[in-house]
N, C-alpha and C. Protein backbone atom coordinates (compact mmCIF):
# COMPACT_ATOMS: atom_id res chain seq x y z
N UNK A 1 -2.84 -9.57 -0.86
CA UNK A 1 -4.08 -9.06 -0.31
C UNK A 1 -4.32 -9.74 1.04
N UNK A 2 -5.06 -9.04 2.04
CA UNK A 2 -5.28 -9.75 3.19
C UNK A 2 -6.49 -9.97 3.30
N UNK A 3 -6.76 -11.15 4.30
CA UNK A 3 -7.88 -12.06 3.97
C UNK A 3 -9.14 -10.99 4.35
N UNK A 4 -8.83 -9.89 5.32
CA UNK A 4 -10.04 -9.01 5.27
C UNK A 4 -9.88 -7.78 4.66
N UNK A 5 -9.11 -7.57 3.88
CA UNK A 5 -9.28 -6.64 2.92
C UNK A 5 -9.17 -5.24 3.48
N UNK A 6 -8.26 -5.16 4.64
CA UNK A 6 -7.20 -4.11 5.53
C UNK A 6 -6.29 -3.94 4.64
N UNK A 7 -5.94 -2.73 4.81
CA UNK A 7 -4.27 -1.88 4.26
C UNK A 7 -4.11 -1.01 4.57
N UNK A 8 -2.48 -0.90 4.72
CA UNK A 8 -2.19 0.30 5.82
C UNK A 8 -0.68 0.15 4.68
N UNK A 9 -0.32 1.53 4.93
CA UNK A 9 0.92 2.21 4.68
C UNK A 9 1.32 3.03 5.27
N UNK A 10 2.87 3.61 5.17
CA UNK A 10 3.65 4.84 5.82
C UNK A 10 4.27 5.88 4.47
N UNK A 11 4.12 6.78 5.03
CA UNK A 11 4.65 8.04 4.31
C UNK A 11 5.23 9.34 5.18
N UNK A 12 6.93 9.47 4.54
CA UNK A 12 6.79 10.75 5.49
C UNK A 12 6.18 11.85 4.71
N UNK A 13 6.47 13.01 5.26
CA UNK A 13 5.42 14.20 4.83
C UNK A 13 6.80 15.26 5.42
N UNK A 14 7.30 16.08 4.18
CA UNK A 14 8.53 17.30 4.13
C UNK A 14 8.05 18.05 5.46
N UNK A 15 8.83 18.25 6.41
CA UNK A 15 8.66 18.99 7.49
C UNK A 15 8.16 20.26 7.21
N UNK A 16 8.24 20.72 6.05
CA UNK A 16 7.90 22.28 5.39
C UNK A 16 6.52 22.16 5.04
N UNK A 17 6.06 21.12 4.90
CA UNK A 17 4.58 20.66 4.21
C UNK A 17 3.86 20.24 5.16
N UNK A 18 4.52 19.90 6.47
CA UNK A 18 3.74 19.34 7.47
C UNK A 18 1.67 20.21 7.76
N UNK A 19 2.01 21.45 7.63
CA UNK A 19 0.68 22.31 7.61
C UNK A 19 -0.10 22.23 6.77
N UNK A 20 0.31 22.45 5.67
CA UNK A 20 -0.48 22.76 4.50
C UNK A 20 -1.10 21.23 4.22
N UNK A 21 -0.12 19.93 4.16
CA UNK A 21 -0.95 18.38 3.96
C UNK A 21 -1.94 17.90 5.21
N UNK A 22 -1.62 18.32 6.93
CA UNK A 22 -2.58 18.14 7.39
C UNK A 22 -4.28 19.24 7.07
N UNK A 23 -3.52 20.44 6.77
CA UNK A 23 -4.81 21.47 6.32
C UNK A 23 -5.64 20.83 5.60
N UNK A 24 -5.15 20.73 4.11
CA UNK A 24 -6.08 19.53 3.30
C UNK A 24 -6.34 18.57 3.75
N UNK A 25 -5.78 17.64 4.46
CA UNK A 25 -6.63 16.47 4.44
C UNK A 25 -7.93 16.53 5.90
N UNK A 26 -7.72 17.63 6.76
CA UNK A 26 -8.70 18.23 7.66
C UNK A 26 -10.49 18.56 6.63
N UNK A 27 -9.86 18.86 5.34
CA UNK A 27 -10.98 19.74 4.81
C UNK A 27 -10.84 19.59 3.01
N UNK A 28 -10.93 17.60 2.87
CA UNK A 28 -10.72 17.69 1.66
C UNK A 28 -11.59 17.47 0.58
N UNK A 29 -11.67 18.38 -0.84
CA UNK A 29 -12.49 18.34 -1.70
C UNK A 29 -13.48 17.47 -1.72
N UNK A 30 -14.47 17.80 -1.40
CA UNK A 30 -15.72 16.80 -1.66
C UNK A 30 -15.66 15.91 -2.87
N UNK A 31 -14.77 15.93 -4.07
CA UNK A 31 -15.03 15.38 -5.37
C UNK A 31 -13.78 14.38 -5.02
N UNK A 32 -12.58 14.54 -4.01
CA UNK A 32 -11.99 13.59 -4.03
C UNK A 32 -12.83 12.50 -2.66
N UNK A 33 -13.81 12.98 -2.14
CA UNK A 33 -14.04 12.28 -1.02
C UNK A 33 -15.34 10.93 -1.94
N UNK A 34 -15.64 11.77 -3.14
CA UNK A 34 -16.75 11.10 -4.07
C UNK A 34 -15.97 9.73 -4.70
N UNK A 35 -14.27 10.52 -5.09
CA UNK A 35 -13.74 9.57 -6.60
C UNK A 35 -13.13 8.06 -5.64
N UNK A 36 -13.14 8.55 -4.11
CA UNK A 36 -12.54 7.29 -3.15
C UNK A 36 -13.10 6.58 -3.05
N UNK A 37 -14.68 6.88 -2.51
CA UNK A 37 -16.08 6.17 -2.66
C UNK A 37 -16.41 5.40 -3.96
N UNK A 38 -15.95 5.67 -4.70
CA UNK A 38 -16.49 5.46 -6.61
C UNK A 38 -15.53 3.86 -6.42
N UNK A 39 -14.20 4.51 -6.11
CA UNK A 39 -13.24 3.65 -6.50
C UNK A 39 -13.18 1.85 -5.40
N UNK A 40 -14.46 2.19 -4.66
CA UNK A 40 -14.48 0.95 -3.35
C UNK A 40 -13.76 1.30 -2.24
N UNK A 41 -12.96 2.69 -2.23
CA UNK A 41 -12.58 2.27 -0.84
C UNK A 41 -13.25 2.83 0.49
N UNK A 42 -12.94 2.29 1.76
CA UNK A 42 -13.82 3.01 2.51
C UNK A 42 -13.20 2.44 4.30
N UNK A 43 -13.76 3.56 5.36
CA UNK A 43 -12.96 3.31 6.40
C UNK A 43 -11.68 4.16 6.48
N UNK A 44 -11.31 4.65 5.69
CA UNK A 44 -10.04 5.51 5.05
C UNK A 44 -9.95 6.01 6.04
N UNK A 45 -8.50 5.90 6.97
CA UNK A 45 -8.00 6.59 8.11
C UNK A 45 -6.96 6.88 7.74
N UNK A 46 -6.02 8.38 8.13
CA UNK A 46 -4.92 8.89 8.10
C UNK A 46 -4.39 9.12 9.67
N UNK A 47 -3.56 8.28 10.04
CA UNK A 47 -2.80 8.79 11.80
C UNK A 47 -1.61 9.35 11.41
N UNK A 48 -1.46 10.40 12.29
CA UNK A 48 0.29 11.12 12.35
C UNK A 48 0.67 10.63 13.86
N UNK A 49 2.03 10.76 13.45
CA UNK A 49 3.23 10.41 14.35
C UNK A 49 4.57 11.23 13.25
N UNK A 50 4.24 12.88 14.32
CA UNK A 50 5.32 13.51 13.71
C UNK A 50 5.06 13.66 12.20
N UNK A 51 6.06 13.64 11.47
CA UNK A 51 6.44 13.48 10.16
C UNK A 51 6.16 12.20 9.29
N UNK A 52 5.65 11.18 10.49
CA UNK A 52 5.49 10.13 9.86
C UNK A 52 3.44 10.12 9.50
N UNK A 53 3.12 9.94 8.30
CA UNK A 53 1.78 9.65 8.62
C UNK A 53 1.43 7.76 7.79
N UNK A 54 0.60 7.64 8.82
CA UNK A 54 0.06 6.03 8.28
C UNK A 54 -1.23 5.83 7.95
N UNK A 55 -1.78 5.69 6.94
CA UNK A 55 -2.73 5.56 6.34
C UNK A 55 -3.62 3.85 6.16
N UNK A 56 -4.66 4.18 6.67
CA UNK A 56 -5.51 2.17 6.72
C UNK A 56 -6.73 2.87 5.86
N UNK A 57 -7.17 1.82 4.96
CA UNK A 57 -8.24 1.54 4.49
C UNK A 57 -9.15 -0.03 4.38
N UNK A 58 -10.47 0.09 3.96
CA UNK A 58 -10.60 -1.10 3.40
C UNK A 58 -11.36 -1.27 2.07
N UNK A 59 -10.52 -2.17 1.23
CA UNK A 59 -10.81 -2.30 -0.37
C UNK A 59 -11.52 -3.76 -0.28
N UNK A 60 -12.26 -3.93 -1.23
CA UNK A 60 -12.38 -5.62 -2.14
C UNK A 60 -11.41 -5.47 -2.88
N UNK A 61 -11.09 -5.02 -3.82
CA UNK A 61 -10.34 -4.96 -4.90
C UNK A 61 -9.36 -3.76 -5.26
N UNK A 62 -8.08 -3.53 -4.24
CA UNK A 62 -7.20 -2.61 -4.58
C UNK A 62 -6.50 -2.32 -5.99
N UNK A 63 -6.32 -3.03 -6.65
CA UNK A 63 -5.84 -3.18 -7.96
C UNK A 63 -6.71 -2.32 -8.93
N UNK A 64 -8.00 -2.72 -8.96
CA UNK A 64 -9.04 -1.61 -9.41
C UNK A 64 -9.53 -0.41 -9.05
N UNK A 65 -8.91 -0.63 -7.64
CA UNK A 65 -9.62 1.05 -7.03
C UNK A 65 -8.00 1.67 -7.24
N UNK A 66 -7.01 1.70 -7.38
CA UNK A 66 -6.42 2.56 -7.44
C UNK A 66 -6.02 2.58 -9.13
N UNK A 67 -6.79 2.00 -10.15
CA UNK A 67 -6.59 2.03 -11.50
C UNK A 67 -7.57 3.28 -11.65
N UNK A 68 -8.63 3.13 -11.04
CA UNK A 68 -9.85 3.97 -11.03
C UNK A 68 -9.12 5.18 -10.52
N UNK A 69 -8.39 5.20 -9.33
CA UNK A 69 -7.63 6.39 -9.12
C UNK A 69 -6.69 7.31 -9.61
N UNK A 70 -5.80 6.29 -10.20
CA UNK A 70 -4.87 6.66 -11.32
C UNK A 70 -6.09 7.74 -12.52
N UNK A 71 -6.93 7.17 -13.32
CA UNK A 71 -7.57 7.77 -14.21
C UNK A 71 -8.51 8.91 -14.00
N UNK A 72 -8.70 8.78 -12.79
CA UNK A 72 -9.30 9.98 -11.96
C UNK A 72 -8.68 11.88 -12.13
N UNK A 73 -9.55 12.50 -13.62
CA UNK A 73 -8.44 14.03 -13.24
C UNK A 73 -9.01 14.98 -11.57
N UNK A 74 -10.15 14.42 -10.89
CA UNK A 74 -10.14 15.20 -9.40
C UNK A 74 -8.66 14.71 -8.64
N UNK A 75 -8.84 13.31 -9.08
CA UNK A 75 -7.10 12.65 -8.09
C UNK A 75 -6.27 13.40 -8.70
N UNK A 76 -5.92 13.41 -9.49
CA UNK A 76 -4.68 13.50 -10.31
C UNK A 76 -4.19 15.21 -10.17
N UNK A 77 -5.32 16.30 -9.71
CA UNK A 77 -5.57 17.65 -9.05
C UNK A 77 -5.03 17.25 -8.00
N UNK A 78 -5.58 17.04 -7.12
CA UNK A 78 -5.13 16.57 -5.57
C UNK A 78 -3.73 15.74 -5.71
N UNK A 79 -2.98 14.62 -6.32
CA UNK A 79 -1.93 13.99 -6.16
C UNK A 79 -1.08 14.97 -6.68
N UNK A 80 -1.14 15.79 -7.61
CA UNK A 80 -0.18 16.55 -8.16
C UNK A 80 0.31 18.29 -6.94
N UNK A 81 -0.86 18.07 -5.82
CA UNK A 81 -0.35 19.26 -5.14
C UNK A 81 0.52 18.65 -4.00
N UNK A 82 -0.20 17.25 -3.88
CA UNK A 82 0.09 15.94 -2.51
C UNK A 82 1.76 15.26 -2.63
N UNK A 83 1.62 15.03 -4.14
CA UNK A 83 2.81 14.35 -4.15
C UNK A 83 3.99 14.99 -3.67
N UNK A 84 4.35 16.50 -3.76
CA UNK A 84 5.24 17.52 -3.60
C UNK A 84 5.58 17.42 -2.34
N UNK A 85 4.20 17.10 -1.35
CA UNK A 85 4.90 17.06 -0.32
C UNK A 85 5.36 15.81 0.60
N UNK A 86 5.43 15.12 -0.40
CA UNK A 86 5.60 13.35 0.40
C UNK A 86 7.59 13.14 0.41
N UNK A 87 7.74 12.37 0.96
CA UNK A 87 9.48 12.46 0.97
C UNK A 87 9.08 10.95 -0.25
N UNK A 88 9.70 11.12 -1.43
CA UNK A 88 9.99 10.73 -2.16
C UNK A 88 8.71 10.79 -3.19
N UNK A 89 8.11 9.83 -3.84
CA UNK A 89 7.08 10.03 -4.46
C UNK A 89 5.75 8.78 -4.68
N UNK A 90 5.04 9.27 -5.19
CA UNK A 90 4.03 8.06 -5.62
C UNK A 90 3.10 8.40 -6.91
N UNK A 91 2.88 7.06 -7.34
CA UNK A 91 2.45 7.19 -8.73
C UNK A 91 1.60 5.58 -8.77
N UNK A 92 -0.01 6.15 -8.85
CA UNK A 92 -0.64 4.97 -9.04
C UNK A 92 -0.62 4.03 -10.23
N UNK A 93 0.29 4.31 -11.18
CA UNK A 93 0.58 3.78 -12.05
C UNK A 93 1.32 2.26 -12.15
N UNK A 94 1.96 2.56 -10.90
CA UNK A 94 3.31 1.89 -10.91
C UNK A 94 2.79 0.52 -10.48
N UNK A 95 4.15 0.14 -10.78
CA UNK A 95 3.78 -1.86 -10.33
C UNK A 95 3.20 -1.82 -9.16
N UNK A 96 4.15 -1.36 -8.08
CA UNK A 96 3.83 -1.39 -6.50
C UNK A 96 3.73 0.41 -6.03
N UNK A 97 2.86 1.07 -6.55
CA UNK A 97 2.85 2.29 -6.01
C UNK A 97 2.53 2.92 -4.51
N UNK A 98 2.39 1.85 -3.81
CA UNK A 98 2.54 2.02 -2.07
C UNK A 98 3.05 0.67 -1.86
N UNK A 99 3.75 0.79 -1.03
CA UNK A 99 4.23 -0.66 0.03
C UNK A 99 3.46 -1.07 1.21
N UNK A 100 2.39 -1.87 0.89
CA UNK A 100 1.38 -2.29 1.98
C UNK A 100 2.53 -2.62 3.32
N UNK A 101 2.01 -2.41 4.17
CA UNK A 101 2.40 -3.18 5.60
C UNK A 101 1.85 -4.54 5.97
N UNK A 102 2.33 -5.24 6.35
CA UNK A 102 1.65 -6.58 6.94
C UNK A 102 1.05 -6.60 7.90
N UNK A 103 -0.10 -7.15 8.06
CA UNK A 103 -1.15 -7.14 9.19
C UNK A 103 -0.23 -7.93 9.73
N UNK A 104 -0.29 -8.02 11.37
CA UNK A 104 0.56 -9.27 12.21
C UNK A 104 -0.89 -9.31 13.35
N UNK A 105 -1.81 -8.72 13.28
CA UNK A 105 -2.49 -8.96 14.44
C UNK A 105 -4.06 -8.33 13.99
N UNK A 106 -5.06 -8.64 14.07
CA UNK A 106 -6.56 -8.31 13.77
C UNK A 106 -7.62 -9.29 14.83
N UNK A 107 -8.57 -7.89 15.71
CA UNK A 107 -9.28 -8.62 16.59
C UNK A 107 -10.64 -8.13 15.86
N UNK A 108 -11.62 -8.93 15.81
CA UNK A 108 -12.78 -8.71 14.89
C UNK A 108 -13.64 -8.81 16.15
């Protein structure tokens, strides 16, 4: 965890899906914009670069907000159309179900 409670990841996104995953996340379900809020997180930014997209948030407690997410059936609607289009997969289940990035630099 980092001492201010920043996280950021990378994901590519299937060149075929590139439309349809920025479409949704332009204009997404109000009930998943509720279960993110529920779950602590907040600040939630998505940047593209190409095929690549990188995602920052900020949590107190990631471990719980994405347990809360995992059990979530609005997430689990949304991850099951999302996951299809990610190059490989994700599953909040898992030990390490995103690979945080390391902060190397923060100006407050």
């Amino acid at each position: 965890m980092t001492a201010n409670n920043k996280y950021a990841w990378v994901w590519e996104i299937k060149p075929e899906c590139i439309d349809e995953y920025v479409k949704m996340h332009l204009n997404p379900w109000p009930e998943i914009m509720e279960e993110h809020a529920k779950a602590g997180i907040r600040n939630y930014s998505i940047f593209r670069n190409g095929t690549q997209f990188i995602y920052t948030f900020e949590c107190d407690d990631v471990k719980k907000a994405f347990d809360y997410l995992d059990n979530s059936e609005d997430c689990q609607r949304w991850n099951e159309i999302t996951s299809k289009m990610v190059q490989g997969s994700f599953d909040f289940s898992a030990t390490e179900p995103i690979k945080f990035l390391q902060q190397v630099f923060y100006l407050k």
